[in-house]
C-alpha atoms as a PDB file:
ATOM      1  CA  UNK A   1       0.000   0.000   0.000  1.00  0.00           C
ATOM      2  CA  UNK A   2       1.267   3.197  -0.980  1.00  0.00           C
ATOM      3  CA  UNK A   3       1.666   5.575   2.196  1.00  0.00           C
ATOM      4  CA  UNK A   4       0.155   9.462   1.674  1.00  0.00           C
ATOM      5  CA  UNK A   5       3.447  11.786   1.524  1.00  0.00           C
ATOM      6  CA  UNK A   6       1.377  14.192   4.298  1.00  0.00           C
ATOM      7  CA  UNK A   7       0.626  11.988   7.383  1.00  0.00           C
ATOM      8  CA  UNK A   8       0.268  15.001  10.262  1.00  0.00           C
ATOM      9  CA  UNK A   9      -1.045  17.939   8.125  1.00  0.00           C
ATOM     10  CA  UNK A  10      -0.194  20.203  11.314  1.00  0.00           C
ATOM     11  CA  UNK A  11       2.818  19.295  11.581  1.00  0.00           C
ATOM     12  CA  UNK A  12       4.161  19.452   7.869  1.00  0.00           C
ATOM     13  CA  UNK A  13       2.277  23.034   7.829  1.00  0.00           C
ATOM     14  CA  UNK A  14       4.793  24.221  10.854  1.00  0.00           C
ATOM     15  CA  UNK A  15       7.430  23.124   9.134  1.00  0.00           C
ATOM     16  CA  UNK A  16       7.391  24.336   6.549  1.00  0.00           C
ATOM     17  CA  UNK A  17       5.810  28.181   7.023  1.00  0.00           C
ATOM     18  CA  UNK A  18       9.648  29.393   7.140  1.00  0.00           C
ATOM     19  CA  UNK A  19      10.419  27.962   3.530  1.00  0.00           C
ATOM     20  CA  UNK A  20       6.804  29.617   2.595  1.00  0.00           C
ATOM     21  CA  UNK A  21       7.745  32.870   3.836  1.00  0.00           C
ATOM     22  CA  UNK A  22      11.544  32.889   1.925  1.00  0.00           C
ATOM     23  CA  UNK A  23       9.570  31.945  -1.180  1.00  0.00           C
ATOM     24  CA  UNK A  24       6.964  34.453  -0.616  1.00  0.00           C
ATOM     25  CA  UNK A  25       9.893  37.014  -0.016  1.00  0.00           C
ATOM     26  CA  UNK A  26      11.345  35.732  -3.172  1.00  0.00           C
ATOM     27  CA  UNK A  27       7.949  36.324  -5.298  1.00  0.00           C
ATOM     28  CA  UNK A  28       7.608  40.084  -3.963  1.00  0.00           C
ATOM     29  CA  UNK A  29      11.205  41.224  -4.783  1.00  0.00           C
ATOM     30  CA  UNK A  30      10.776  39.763  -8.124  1.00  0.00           C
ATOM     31  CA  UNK A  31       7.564  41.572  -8.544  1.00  0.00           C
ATOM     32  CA  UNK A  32       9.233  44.433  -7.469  1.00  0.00           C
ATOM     33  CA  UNK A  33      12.059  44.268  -9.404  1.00  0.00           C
ATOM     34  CA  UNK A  34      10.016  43.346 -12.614  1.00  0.00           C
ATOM     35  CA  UNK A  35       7.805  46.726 -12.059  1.00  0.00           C
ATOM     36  CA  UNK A  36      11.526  48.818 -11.432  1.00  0.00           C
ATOM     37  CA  UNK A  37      12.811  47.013 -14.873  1.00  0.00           C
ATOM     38  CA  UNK A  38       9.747  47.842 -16.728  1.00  0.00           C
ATOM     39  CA  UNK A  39       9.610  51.688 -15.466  1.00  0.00           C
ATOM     40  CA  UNK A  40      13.020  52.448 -16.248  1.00  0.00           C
ATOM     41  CA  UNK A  41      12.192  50.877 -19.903  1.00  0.00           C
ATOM     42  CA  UNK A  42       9.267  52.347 -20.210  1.00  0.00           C
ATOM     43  CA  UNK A  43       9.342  55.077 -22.690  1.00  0.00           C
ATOM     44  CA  UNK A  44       6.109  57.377 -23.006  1.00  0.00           C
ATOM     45  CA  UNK A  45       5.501  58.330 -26.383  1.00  0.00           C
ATOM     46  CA  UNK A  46       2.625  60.332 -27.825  1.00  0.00           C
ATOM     47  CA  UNK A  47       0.180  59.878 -30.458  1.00  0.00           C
ATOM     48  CA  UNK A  48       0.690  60.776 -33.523  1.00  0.00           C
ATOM     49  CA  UNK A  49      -2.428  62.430 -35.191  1.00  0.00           C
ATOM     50  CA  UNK A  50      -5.214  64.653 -33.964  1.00  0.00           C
ATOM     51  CA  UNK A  51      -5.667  68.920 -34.273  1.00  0.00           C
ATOM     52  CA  UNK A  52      -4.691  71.266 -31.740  1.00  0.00           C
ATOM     53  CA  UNK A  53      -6.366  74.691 -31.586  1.00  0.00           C
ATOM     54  CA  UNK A  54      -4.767  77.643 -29.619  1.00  0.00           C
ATOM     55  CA  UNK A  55      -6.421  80.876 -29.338  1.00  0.00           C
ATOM     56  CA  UNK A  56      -3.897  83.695 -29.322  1.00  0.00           C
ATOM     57  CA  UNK A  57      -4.402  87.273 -29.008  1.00  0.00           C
ATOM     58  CA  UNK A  58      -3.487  89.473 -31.801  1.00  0.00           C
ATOM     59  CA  UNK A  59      -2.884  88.486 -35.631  1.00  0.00           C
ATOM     60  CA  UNK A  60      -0.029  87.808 -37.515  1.00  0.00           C
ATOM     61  CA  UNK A  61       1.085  89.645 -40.391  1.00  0.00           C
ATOM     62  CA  UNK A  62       4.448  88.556 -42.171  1.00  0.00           C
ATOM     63  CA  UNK A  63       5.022  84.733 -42.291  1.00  0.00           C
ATOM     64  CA  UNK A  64       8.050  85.123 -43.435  1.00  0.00           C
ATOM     65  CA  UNK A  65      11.894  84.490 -41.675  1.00  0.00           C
ATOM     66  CA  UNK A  66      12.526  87.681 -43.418  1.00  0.00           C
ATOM     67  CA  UNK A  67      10.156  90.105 -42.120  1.00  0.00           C
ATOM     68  CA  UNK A  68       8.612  88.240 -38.753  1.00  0.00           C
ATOM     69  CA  UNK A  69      10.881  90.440 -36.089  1.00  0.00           C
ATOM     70  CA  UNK A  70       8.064  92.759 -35.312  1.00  0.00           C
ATOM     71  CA  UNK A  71       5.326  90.518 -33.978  1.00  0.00           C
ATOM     72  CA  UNK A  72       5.656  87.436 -32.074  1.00  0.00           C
ATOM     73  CA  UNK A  73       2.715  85.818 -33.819  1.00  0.00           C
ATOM     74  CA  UNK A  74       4.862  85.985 -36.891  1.00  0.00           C
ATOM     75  CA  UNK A  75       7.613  84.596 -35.285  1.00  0.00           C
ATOM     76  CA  UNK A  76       5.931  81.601 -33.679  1.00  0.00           C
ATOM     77  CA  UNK A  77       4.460  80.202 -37.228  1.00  0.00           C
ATOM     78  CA  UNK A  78       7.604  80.936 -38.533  1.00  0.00           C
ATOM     79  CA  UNK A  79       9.470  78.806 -36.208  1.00  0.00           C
ATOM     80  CA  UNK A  80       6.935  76.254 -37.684  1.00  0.00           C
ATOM     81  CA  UNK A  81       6.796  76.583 -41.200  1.00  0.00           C
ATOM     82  CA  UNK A  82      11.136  77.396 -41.699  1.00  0.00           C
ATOM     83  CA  UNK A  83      14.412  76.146 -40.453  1.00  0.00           C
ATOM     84  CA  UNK A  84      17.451  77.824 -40.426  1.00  0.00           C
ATOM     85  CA  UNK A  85      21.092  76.334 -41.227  1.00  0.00           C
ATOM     86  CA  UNK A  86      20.915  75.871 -37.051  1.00  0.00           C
ATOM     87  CA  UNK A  87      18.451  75.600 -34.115  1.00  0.00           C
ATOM     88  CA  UNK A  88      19.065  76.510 -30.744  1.00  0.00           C
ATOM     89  CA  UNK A  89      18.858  73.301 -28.188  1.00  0.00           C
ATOM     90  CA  UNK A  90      16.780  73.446 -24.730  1.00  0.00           C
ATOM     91  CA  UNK A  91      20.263  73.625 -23.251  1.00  0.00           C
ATOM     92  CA  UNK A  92      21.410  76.650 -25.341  1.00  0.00           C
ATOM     93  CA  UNK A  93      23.383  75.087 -27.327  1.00  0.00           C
ATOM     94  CA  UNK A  94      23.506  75.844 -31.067  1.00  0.00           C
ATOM     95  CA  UNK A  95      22.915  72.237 -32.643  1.00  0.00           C
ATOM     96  CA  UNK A  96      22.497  71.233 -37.169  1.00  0.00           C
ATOM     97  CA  UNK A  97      19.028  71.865 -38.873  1.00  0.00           C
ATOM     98  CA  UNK A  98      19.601  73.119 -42.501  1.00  0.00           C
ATOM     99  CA  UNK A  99      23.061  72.329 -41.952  1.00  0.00           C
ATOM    100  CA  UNK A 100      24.707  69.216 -41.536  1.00  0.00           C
ATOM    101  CA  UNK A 101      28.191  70.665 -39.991  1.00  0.00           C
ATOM    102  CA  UNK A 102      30.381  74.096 -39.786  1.00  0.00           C
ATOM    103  CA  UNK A 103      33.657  74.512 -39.568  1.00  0.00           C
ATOM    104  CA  UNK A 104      35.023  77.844 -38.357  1.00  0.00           C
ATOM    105  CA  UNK A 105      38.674  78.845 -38.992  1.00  0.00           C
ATOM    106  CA  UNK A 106      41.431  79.657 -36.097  1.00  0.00           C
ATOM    107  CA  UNK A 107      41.188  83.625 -36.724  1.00  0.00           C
ATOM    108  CA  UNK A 108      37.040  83.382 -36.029  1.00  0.00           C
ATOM    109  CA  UNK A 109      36.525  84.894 -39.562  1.00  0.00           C
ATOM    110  CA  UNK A 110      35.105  82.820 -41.876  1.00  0.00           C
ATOM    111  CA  UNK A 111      32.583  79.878 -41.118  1.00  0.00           C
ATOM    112  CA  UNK A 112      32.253  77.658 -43.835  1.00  0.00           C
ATOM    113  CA  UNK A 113      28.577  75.092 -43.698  1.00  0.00           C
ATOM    114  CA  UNK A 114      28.079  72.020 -45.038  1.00  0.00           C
ATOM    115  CA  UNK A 115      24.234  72.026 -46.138  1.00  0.00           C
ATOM    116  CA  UNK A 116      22.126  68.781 -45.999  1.00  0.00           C
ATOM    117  CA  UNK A 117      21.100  67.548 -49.924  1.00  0.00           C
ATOM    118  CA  UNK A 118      18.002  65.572 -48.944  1.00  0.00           C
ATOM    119  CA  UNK A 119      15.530  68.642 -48.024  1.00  0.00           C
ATOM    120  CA  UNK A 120      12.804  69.871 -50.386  1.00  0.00           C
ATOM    121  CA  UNK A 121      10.541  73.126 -50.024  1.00  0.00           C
ATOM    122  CA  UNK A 122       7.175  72.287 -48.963  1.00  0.00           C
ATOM    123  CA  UNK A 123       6.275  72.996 -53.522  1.00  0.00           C
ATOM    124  CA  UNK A 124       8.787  69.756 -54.077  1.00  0.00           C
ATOM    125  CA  UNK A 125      11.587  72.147 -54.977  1.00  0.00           C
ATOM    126  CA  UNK A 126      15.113  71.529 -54.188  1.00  0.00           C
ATOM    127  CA  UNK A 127      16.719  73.607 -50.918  1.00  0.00           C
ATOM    128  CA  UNK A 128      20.710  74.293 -51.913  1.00  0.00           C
ATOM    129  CA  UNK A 129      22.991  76.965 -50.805  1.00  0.00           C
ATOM    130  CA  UNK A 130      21.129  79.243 -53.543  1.00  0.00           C
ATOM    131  CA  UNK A 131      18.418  79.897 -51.095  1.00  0.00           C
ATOM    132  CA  UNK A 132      21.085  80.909 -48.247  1.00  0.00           C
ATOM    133  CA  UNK A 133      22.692  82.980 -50.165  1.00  0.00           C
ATOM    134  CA  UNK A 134      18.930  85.037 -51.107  1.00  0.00           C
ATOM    135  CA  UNK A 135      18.296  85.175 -47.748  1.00  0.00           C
ATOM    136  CA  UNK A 136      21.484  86.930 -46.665  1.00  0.00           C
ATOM    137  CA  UNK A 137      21.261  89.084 -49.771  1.00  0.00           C
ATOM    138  CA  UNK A 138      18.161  90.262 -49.008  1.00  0.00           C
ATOM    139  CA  UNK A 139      18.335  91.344 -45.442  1.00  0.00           C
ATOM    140  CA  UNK A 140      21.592  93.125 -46.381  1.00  0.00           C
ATOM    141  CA  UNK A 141      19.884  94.932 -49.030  1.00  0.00           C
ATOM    142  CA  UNK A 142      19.380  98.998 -48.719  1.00  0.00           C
ATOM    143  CA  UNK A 143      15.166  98.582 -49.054  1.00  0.00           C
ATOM    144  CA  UNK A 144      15.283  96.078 -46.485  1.00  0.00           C
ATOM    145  CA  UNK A 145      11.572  96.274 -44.595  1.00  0.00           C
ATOM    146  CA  UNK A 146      12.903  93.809 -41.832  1.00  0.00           C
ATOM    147  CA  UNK A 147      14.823  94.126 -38.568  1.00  0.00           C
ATOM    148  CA  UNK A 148      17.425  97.345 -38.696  1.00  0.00           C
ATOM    149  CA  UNK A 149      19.175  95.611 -36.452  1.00  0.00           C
ATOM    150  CA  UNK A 150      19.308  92.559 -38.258  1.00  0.00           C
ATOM    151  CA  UNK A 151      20.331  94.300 -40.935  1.00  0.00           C
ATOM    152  CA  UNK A 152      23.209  95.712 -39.710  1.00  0.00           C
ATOM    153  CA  UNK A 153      24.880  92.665 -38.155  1.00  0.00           C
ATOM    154  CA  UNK A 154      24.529  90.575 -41.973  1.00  0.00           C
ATOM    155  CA  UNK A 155      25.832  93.773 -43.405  1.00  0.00           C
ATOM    156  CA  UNK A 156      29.171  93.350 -42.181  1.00  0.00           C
ATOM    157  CA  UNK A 157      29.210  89.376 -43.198  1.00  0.00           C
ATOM    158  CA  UNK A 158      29.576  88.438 -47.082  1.00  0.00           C
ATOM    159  CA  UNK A 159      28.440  85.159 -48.002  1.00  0.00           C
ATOM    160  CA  UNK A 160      29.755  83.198 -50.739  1.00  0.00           C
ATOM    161  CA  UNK A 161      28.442  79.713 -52.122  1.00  0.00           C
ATOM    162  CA  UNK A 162      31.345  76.978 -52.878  1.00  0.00           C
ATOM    163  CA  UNK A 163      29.156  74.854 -54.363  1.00  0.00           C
ATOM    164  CA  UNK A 164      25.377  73.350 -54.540  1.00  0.00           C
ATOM    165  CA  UNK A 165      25.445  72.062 -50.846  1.00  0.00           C
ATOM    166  CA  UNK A 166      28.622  74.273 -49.051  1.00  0.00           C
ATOM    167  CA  UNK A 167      28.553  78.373 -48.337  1.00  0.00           C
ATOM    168  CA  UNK A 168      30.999  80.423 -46.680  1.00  0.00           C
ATOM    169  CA  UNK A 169      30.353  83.508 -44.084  1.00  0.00           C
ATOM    170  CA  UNK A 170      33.157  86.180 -44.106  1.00  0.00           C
ATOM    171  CA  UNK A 171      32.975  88.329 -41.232  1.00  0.00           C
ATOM    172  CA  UNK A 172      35.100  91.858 -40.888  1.00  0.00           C
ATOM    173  CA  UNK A 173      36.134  90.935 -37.345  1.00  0.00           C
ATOM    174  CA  UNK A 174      35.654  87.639 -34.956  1.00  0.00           C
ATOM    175  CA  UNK A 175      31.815  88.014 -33.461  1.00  0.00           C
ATOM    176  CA  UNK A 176      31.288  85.278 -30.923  1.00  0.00           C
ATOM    177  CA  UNK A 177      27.933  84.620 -30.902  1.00  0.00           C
ATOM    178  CA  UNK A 178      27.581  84.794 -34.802  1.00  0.00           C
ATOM    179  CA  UNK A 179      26.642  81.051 -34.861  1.00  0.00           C
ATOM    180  CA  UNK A 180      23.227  81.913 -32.732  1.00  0.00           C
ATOM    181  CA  UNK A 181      22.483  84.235 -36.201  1.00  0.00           C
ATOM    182  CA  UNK A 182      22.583  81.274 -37.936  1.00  0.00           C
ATOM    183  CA  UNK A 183      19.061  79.963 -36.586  1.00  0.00           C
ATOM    184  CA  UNK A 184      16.823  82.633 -38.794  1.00  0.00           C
ATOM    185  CA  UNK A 185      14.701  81.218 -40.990  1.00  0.00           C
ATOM    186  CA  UNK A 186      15.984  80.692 -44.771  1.00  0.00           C
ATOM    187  CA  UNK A 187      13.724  81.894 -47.410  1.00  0.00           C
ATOM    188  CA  UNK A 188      12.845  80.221 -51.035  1.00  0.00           C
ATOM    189  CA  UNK A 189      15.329  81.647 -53.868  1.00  0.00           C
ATOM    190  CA  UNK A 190      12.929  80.337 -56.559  1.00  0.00           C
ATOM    191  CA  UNK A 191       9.731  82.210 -54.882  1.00  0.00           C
ATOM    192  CA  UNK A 192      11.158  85.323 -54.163  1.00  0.00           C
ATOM    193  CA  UNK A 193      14.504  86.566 -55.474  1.00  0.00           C
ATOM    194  CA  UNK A 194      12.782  88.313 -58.550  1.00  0.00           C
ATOM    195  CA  UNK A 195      11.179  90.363 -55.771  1.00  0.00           C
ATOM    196  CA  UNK A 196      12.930  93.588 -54.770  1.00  0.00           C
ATOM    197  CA  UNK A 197      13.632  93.525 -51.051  1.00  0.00           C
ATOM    198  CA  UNK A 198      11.247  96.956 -50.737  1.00  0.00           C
ATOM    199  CA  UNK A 199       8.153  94.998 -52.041  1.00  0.00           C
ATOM    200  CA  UNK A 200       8.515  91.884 -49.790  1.00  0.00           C
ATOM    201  CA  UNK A 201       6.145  93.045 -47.361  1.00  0.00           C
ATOM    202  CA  UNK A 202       3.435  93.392 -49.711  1.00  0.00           C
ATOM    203  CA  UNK A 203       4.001  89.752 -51.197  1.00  0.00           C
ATOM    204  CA  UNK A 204       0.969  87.422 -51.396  1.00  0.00           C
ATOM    205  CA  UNK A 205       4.100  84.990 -50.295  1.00  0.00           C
ATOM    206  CA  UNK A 206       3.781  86.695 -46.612  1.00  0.00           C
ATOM    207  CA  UNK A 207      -0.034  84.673 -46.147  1.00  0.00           C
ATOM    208  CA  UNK A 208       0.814  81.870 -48.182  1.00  0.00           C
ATOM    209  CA  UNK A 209       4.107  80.509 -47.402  1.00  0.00           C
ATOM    210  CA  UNK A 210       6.564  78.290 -48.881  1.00  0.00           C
ATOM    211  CA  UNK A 211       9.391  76.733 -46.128  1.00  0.00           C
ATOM    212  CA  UNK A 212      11.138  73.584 -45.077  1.00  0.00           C
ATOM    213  CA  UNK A 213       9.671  72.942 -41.812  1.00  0.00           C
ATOM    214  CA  UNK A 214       8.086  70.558 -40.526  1.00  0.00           C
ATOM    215  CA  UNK A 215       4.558  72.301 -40.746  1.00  0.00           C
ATOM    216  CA  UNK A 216       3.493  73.886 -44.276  1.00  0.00           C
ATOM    217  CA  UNK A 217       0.491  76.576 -44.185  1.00  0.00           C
ATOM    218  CA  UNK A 218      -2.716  74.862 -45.251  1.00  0.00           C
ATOM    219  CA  UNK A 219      -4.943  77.705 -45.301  1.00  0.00           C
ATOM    220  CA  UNK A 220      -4.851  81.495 -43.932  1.00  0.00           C
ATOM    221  CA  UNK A 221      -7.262  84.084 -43.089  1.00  0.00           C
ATOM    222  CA  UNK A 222      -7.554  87.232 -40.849  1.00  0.00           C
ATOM    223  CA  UNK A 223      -9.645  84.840 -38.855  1.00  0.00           C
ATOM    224  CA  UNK A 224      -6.521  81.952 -38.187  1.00  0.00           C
ATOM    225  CA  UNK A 225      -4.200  80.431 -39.634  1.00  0.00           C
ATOM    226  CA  UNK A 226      -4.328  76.263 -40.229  1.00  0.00           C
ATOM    227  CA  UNK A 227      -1.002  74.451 -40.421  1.00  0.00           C
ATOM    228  CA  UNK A 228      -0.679  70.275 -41.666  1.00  0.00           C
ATOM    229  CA  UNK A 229       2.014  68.226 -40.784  1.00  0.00           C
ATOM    230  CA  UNK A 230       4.947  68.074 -43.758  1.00  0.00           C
ATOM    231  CA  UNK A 231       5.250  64.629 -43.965  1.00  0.00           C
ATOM    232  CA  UNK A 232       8.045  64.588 -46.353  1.00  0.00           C
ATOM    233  CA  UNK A 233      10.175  66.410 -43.909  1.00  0.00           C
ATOM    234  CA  UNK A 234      14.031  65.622 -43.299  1.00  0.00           C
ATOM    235  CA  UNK A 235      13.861  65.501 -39.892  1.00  0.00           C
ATOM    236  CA  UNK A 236      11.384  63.752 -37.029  1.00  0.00           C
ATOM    237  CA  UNK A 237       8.451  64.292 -38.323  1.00  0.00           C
ATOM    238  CA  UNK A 238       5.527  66.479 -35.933  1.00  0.00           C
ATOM    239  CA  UNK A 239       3.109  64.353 -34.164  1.00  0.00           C
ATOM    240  CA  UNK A 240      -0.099  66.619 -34.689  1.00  0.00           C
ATOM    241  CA  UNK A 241      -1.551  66.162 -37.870  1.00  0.00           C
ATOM    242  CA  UNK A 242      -2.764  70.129 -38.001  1.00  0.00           C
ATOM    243  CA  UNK A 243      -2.416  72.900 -35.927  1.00  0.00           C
ATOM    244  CA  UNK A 244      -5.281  75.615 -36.088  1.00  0.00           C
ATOM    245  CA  UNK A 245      -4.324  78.867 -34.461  1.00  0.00           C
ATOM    246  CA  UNK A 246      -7.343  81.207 -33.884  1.00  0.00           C
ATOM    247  CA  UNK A 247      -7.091  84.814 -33.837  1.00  0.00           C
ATOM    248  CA  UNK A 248      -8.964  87.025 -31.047  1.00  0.00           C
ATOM    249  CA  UNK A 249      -8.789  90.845 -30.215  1.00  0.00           C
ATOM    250  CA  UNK A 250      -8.610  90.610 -26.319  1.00  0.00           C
ATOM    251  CA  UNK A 251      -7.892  87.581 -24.297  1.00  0.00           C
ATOM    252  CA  UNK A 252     -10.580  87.697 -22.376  1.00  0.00           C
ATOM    253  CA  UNK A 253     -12.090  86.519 -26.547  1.00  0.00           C
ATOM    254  CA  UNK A 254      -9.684  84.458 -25.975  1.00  0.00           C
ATOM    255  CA  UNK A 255     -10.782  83.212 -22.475  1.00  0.00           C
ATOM    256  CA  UNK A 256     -14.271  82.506 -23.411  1.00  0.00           C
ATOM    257  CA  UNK A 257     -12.943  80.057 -26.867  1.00  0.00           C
ATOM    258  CA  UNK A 258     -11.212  77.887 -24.521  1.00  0.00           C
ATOM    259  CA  UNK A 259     -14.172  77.824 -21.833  1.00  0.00           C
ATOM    260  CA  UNK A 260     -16.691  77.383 -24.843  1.00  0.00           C
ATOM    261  CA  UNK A 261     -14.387  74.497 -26.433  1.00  0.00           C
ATOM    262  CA  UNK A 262     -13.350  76.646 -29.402  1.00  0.00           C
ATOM    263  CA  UNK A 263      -9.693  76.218 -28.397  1.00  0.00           C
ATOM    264  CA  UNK A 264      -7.567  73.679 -26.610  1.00  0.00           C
ATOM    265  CA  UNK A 265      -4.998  76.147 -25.419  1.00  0.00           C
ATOM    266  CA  UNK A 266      -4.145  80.295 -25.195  1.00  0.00           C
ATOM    267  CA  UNK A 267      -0.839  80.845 -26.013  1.00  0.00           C
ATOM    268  CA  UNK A 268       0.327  83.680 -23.409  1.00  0.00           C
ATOM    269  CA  UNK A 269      -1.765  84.768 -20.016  1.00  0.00           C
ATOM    270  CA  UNK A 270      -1.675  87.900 -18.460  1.00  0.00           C
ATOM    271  CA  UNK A 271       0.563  88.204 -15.279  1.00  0.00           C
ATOM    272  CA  UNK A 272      -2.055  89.249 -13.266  1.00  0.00           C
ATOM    273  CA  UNK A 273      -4.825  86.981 -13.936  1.00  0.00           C
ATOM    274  CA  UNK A 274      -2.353  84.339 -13.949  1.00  0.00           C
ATOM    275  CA  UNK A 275      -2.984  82.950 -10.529  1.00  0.00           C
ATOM    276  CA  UNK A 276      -6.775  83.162 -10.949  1.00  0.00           C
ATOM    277  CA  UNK A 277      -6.329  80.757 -13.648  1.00  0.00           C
ATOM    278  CA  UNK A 278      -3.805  78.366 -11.851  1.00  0.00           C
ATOM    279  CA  UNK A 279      -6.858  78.021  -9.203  1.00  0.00           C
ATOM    280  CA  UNK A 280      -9.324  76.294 -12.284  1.00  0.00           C
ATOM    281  CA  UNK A 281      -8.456  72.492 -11.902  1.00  0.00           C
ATOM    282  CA  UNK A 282      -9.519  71.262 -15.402  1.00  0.00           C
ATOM    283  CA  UNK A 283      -6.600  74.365 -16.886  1.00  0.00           C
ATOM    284  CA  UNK A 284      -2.996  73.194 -16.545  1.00  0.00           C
ATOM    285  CA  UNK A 285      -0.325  76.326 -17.079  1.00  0.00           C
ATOM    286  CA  UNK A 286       3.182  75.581 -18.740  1.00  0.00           C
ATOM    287  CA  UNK A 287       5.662  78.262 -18.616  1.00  0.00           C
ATOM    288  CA  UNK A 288       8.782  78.429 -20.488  1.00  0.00           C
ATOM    289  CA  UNK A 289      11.617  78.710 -18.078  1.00  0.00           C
ATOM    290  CA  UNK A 290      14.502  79.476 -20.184  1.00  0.00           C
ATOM    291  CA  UNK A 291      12.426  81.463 -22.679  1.00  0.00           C
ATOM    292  CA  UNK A 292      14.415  84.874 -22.929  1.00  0.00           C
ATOM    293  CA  UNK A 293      13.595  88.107 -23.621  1.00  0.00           C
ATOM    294  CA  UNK A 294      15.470  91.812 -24.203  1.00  0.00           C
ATOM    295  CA  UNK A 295      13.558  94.973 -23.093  1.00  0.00           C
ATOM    296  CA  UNK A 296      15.857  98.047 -24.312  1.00  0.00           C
ATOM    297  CA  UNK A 297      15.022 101.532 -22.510  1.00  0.00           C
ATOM    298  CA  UNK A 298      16.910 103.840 -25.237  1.00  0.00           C
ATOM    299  CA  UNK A 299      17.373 107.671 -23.685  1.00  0.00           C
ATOM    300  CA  UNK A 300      16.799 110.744 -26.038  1.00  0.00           C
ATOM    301  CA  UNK A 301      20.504 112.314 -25.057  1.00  0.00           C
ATOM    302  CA  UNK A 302      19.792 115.489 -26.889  1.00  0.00           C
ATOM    303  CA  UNK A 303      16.726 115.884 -24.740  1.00  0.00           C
ATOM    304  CA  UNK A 304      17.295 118.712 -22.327  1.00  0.00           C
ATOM    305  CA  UNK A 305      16.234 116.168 -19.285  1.00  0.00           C
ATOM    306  CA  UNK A 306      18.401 113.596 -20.418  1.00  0.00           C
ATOM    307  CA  UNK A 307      21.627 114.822 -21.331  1.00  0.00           C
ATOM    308  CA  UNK A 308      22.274 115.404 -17.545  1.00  0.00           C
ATOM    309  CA  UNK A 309      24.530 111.874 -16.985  1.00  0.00           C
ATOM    310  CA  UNK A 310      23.082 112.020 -13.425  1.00  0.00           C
ATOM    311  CA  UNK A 311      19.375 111.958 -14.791  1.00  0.00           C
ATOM    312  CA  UNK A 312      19.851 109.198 -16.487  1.00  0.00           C
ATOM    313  CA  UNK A 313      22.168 107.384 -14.062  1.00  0.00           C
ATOM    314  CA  UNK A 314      19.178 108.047 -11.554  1.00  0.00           C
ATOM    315  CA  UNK A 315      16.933 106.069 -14.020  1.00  0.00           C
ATOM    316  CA  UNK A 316      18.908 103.408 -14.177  1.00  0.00           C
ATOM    317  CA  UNK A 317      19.008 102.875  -9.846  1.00  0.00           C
ATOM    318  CA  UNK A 318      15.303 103.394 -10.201  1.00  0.00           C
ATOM    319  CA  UNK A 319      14.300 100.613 -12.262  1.00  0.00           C
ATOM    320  CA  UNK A 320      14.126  97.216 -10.752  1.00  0.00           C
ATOM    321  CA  UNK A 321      15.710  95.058 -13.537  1.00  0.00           C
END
């Protein structure tokens, strides 16, 4: 007769609780070490497709790298719709877009780019060092509309294309941050060089855009402006499928389109309704820490008041910068 393996259920149950509770211990840290492993691997990555709708205040006027200094509407759907030969990082840092590469030479005088050969304008037309070479031109031209500024600092630079995919910068003296000037926009040679610099801003180019970005404009109106996804663009292509930005004349407009469920988002809030709107649980507020901004207080000197160098030395202990 064959003799059950458990005679004293009690006692077998004793004896062996401390090999249940190592084994038990063994289960949980493997749980737990299963759940680290597959949080640290874990890698969150959104949707692609779907609109987002902002409101924003205001309206933009010039989408165009050239002429979008003045309003920072423009400059936004710029941002979207160009590149430039660079883009500045989240760190600061100055990192390829247009380009592939730059070399700059030991006396800080001449920067020399390599330019990527597998980018197309949003019309299927090739980008080369042609286009670079417009866009300089025509910000250094006299009838300029654009940035003075601007202006001024690509005055003293000549550019000179080596060949198809390679241009050269040629500055008078060493400027260290020239390589930040390098993120503007670059504008379509085969759109607009036939176009004297004095007429750009009245271009029907300004609402309808051409660009290498990686949104192109799908339609625009005083109303808003709807952007699609390029989805033959060079680099990692944009999640949204379309981006509608709508245009409103106060933001309290503005306020009601996002409480009504005409917009998703508002681009900008007011300082001082700001913490009135942190207190709404269904809004969530992002602000852009290393976002930075220059606010220039330029004195008359041949004013009577401010010629006085203690006047305007008094000014500048008054304001809290």
């Amino acid at each position: 007769m064959i003799r059950p393996l458990v005679t004293n259920s009690r006692f077998d149950l004793k004896a062996r609780l401390p090999l249940l509770a190592v084994v038990a211990g063994l289960i949980a840290l493997a749980i737990i070490f299963a759940a680290a492993a597959m949080t640290s691997a874990t890698e969150v990555v959104p949707a692609v497709g779907g609109r987002y709708t902002e409101a924003v205040v205001g309206r933009p006027k010039y989408i165009n790298p050239l002429l979008s200094q003045f309003n920072e509407i423009d400059e936004d759907i710029t941002a979207l719709v160009f590149d430039g030969l660079t883009r500045m990082a989240a760190d600061g840092s100055i990192r390829p877009k247009l380009a592939e590469s730059w070399q700059v030479s030991s006396d800080g005088l001449s920067y020399v780019f390599k330019l990527r050969s597998d980018v197309t304008w949003h019309d299927g037309w090739q980008f080369t060092a042609d286009d670079v070479v417009f866009t300089v031109k025509a910000i250094q031209d006299p009838g300029y509309q654009g940035s003075p500024a601007m202006a001024e600092l690509w005055q003293t630079v000549n550019v000179v294309k080596l060949n198809d995919y390679t241009v050269e910068f040629k500055l008078r003296e060493p400027l260290a941050p020239f390589i930040e000037f390098t993120t503007i926009g670059i504008a379509p040679a085969h759109i607009l060089a036939q176009t004297p610099a004095k007429q750009l801003p009245s271009h029907s180019f300004n609402a309808h855009p051409i660009g290498t970005g990686p949104f192109k404009v799908k339609d625009a109106s005083l109303e808003q402006v709807t952007l699609e996804a390029n989805r033959n663009y060079y680099g990692v292509a944009p999640y949204l499928d379309e981006i509608r930005l709508r245009f409103y004349s106060s933001f309290d407009k503005a306020l009601a389109a996002l409480n009504l469920g005409e917009a998703q988002g508002i681009r900008s809030l007011p300082p001082d309704q700001l913490a009135d709107i942190r207190a709404e649980s269904r809004v969530s507020v992002y602000s852009q820490a290393d976002y930075s901004k220059l606010t220039l207080l330029l004195l008359n000197t041949r004013s009577q008041f401010f010629e006085d160098a203690r006047v305007r030395r008094a000014l500048g202990y008054a304001i809290d910068k």
